[in-house]
N, C-alpha and C. Protein backbone atom coordinates (compact mmCIF):
# COMPACT_ATOMS: atom_id res chain seq x y z
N UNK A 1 1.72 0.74 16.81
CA UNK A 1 2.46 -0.15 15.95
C UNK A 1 1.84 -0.11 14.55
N UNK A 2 2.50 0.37 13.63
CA UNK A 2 1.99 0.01 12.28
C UNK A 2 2.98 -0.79 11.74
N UNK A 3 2.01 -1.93 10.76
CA UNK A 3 1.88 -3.43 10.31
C UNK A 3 2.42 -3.12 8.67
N UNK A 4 3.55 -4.30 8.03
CA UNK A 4 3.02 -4.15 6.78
C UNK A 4 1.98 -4.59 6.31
N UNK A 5 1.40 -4.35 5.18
CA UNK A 5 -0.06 -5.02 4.99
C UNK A 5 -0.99 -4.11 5.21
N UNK A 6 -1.07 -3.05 6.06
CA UNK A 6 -2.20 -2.03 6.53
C UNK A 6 -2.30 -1.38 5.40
N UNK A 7 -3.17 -1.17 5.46
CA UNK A 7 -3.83 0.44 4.78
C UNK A 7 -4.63 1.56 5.74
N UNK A 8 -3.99 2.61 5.16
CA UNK A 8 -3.97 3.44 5.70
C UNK A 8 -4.53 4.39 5.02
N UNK A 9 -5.11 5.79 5.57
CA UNK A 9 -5.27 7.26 4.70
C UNK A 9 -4.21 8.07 4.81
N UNK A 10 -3.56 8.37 3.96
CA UNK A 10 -2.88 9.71 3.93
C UNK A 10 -2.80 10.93 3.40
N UNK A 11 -2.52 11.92 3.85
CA UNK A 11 -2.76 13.27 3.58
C UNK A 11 -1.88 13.63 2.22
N UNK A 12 -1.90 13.63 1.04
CA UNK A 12 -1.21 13.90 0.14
C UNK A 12 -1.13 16.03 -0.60
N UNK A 13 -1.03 16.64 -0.12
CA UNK A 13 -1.57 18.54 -0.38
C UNK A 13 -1.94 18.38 -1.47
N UNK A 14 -1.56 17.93 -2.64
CA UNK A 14 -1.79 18.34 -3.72
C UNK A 14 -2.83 17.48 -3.89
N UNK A 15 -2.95 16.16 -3.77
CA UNK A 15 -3.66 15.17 -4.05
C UNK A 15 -4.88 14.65 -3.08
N UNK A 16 -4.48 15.20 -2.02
CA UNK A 16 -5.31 15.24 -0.84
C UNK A 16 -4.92 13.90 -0.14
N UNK A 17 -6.49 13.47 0.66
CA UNK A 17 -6.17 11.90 1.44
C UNK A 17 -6.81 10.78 0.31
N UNK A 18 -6.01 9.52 0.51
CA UNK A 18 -5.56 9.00 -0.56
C UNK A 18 -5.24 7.40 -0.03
N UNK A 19 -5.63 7.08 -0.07
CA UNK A 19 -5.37 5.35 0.44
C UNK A 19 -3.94 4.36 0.40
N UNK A 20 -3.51 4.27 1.45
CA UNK A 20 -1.82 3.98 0.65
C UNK A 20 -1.69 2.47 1.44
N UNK A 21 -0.91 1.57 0.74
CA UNK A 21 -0.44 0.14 2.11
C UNK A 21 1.11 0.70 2.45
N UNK A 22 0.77 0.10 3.61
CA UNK A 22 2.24 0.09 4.73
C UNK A 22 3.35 -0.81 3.77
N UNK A 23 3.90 -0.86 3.22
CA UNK A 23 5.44 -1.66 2.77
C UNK A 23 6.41 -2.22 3.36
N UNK A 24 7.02 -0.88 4.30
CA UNK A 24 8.11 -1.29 5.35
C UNK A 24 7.98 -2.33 6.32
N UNK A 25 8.76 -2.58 6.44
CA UNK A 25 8.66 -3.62 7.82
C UNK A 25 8.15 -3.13 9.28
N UNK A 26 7.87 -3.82 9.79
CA UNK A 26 7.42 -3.09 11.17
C UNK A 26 8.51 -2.36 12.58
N UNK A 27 9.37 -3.14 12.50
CA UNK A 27 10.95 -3.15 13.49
C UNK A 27 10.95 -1.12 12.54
N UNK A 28 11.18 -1.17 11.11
CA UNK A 28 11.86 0.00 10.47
C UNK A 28 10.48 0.88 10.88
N UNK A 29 9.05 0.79 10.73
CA UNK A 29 7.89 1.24 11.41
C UNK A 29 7.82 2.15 12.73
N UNK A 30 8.87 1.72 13.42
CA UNK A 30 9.00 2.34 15.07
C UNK A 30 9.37 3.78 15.02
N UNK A 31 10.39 4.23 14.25
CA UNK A 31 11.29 4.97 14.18
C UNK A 31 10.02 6.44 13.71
N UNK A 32 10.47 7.54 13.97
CA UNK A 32 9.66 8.66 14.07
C UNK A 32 8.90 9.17 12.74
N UNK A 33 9.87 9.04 11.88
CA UNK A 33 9.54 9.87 10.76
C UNK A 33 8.99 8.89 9.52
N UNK A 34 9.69 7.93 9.14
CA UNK A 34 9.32 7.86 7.27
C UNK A 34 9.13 6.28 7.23
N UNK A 35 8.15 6.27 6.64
CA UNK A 35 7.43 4.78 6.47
C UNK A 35 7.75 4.59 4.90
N UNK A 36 7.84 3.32 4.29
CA UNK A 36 7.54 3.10 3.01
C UNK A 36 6.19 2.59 2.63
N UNK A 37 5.65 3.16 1.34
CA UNK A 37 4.17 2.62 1.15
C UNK A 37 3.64 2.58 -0.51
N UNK A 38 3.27 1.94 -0.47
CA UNK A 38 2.75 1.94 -2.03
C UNK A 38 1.36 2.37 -2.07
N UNK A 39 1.60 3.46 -3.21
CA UNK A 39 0.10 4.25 -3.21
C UNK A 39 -1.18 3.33 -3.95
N UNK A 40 -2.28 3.66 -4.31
CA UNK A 40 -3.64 2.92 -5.28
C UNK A 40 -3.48 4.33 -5.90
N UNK A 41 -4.20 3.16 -6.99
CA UNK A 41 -4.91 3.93 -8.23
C UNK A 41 -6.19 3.86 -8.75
N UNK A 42 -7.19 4.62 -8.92
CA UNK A 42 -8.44 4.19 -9.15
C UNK A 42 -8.90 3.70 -10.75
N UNK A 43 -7.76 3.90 -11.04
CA UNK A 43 -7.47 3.35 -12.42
C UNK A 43 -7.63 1.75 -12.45
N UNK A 44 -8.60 0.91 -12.17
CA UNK A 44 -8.96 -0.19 -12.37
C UNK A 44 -8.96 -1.11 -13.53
N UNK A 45 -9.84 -0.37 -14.18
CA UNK A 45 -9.95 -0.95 -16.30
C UNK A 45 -8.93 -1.08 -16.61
N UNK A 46 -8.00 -0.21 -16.15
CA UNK A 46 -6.85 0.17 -17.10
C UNK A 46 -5.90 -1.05 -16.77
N UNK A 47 -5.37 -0.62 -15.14
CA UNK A 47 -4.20 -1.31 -14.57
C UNK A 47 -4.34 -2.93 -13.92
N UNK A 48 -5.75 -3.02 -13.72
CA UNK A 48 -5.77 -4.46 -12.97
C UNK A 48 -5.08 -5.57 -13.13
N UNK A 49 -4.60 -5.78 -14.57
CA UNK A 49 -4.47 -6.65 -15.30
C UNK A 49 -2.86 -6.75 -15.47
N UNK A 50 -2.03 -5.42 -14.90
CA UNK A 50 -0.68 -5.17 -15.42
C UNK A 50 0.35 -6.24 -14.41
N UNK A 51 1.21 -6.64 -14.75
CA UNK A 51 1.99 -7.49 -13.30
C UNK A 51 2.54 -6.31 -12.38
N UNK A 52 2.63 -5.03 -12.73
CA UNK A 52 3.21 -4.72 -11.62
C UNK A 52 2.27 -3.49 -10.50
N UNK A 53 0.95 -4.34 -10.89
CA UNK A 53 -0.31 -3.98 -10.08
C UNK A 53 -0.86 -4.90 -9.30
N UNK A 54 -1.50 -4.70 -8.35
CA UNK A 54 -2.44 -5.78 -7.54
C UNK A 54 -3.64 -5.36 -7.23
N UNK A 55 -4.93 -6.02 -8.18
CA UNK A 55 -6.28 -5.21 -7.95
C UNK A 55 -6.84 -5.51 -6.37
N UNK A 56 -7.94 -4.85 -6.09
CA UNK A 56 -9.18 -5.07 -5.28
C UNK A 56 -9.97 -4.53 -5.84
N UNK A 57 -10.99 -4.94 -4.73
CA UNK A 57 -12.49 -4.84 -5.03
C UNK A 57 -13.08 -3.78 -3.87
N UNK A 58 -13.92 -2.84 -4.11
CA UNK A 58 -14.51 -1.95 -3.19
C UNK A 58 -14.89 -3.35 -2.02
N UNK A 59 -14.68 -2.44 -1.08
CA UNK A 59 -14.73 -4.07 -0.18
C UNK A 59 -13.88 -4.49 0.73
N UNK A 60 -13.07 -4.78 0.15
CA UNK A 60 -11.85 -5.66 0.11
C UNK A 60 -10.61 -4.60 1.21
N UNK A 61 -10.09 -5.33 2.36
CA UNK A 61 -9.38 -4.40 3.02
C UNK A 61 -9.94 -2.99 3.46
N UNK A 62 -10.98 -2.64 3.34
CA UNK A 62 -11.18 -1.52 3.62
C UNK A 62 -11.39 0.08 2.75
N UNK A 63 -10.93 -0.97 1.30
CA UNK A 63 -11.18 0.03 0.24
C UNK A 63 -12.07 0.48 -0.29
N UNK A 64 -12.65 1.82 -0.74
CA UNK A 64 -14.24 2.38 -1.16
C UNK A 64 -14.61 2.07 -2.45
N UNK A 65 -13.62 1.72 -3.02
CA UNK A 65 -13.38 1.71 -4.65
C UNK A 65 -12.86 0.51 -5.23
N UNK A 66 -13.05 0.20 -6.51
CA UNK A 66 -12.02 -0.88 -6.73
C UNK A 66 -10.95 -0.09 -6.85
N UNK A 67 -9.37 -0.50 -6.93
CA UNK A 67 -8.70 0.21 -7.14
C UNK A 67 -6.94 -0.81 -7.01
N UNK A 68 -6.24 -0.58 -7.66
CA UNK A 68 -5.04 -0.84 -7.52
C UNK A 68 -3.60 -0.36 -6.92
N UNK A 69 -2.93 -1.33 -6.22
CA UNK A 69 -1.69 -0.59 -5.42
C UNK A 69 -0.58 -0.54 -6.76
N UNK A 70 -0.05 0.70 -7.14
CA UNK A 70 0.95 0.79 -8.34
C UNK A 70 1.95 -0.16 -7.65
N UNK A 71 2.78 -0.78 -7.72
CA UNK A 71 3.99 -1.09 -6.90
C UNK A 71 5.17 -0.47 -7.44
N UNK A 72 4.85 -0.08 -8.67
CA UNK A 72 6.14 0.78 -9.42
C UNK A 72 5.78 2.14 -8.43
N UNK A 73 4.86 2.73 -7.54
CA UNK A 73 5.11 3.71 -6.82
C UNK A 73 5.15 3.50 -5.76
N UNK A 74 6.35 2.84 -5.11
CA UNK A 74 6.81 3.19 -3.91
C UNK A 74 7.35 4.66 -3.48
N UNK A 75 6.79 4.93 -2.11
CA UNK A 75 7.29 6.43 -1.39
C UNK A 75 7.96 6.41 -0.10
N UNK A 76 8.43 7.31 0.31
CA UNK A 76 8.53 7.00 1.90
C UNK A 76 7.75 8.32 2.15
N UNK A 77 7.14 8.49 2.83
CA UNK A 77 6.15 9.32 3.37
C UNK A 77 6.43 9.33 4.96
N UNK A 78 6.03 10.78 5.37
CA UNK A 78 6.35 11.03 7.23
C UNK A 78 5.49 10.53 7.16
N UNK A 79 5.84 9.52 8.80
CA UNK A 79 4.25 9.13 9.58
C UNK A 79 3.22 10.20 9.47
N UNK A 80 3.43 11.91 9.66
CA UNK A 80 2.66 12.73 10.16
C UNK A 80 1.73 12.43 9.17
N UNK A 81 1.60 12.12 8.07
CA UNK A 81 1.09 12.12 6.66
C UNK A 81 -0.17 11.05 7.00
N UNK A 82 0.09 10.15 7.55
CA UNK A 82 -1.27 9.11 7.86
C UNK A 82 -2.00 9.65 8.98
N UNK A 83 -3.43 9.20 8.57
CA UNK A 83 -4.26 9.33 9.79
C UNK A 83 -4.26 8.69 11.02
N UNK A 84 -3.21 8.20 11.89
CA UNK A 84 -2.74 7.90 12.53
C UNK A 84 -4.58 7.63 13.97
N UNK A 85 -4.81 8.68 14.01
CA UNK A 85 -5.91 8.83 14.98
C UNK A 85 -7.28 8.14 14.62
N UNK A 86 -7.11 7.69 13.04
CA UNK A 86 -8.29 6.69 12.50
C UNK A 86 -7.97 5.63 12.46
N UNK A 87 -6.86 5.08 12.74
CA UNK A 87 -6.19 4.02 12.49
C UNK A 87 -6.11 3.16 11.10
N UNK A 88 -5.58 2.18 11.09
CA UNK A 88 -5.73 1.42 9.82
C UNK A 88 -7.31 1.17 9.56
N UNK A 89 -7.59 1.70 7.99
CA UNK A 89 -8.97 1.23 7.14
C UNK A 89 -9.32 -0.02 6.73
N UNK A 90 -8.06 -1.04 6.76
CA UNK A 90 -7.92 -2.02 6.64
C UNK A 90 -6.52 -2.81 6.88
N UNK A 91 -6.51 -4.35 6.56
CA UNK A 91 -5.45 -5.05 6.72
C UNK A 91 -5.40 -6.13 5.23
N UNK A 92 -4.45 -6.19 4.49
CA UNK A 92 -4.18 -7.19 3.90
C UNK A 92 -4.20 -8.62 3.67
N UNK A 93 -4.77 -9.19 3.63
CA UNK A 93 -4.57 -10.42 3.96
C UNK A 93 -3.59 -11.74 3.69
N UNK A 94 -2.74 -12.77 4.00
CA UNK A 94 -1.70 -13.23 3.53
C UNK A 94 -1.50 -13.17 1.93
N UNK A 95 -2.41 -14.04 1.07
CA UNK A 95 -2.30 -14.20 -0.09
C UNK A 95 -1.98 -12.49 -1.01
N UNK A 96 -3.03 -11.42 -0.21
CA UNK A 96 -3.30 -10.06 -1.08
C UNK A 96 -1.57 -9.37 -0.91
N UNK A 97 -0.81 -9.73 0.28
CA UNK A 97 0.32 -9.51 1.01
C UNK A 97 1.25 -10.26 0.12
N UNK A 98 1.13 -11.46 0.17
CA UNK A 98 2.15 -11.90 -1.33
C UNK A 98 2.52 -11.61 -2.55
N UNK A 99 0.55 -11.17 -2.96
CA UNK A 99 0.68 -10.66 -4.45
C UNK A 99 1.52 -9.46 -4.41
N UNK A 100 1.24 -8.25 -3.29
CA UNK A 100 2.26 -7.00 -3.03
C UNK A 100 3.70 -7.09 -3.22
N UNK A 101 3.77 -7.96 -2.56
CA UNK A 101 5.63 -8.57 -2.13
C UNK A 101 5.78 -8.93 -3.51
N UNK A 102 5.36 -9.66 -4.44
CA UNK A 102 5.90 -10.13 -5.66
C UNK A 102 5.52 -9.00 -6.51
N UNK A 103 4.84 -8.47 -6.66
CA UNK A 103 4.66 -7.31 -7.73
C UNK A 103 5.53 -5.90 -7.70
N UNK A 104 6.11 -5.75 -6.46
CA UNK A 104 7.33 -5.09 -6.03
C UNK A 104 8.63 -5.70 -6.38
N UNK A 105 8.59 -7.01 -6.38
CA UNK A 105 9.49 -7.71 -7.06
C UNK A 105 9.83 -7.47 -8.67
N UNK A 106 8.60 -7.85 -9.34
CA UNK A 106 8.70 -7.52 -10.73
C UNK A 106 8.94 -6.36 -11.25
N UNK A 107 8.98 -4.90 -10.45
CA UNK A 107 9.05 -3.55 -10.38
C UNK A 107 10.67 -4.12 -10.81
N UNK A 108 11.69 -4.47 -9.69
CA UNK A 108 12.93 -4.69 -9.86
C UNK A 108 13.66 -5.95 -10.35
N UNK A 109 12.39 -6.25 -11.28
CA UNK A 109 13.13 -7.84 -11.71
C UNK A 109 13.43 -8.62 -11.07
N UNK A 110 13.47 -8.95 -9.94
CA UNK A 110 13.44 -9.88 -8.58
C UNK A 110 12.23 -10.74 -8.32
N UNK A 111 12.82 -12.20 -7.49
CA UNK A 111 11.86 -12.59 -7.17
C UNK A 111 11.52 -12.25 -5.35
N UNK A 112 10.50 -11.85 -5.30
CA UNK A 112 10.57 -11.54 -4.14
C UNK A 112 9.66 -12.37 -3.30
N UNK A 113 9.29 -12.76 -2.34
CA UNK A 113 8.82 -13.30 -1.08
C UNK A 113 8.46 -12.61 0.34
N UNK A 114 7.27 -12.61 0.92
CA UNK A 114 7.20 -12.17 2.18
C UNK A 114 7.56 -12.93 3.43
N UNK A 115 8.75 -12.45 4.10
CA UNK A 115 9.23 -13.53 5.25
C UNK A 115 7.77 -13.95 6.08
């Protein structure tokens, strides 16, 4: 079962493995192939501060780095793409899960909410 809220590693070729959160819902999760996920950026200084970013802290969820989820880059990515056999590096926590949900919001001018 993968969760929204997880983080995960994924295999990116060009970019290599790469830290991404789960987006999709979990019910849409089941299905074989394509998850939605918002990638990080280690671009910290830069982006922390932007609304349509959400920082952490090396630490934090499972991350090595400080680093930020873009929310303006949403993907759908094959499951095959996560490390599936390491499982989630981390989990989100409600509040870090809200800031996601609303900063995906502001991507589309919406207000958004996590059911």
């Amino acid at each position: 079962m993968i969760l929204p809220g997880e983080v995960y590693m994924a295999d990116f070729a060009e970019a290599g493995p790469h830290p991404v959160i789960i987006l999709s819902r979990e019910e849409l999760n089941r299905g074989r192939y394509a998850l939605a996920v918002v990638c990080t950026s280690a671009r910290f200084a830069v982006r922390s501060k932007l609304p349509n970013c959400v920082p952490f802290r090396a630490g934090d969820f499972g991350f090595t780095s400080n680093c930020v989820a873009q929310c303006e880059n949403v993907l759908s990515i094959e499951k095959g793409q996560l490390d599936l056999s390491a499982g989630p590096i981390g989990q989100l926590d409600d509040i870090s899960h809200r800031d996601l949900i609303q900063a995906v919001g502001y991507v589309m001018e919406s207000h958004c909410e996590p059911l």
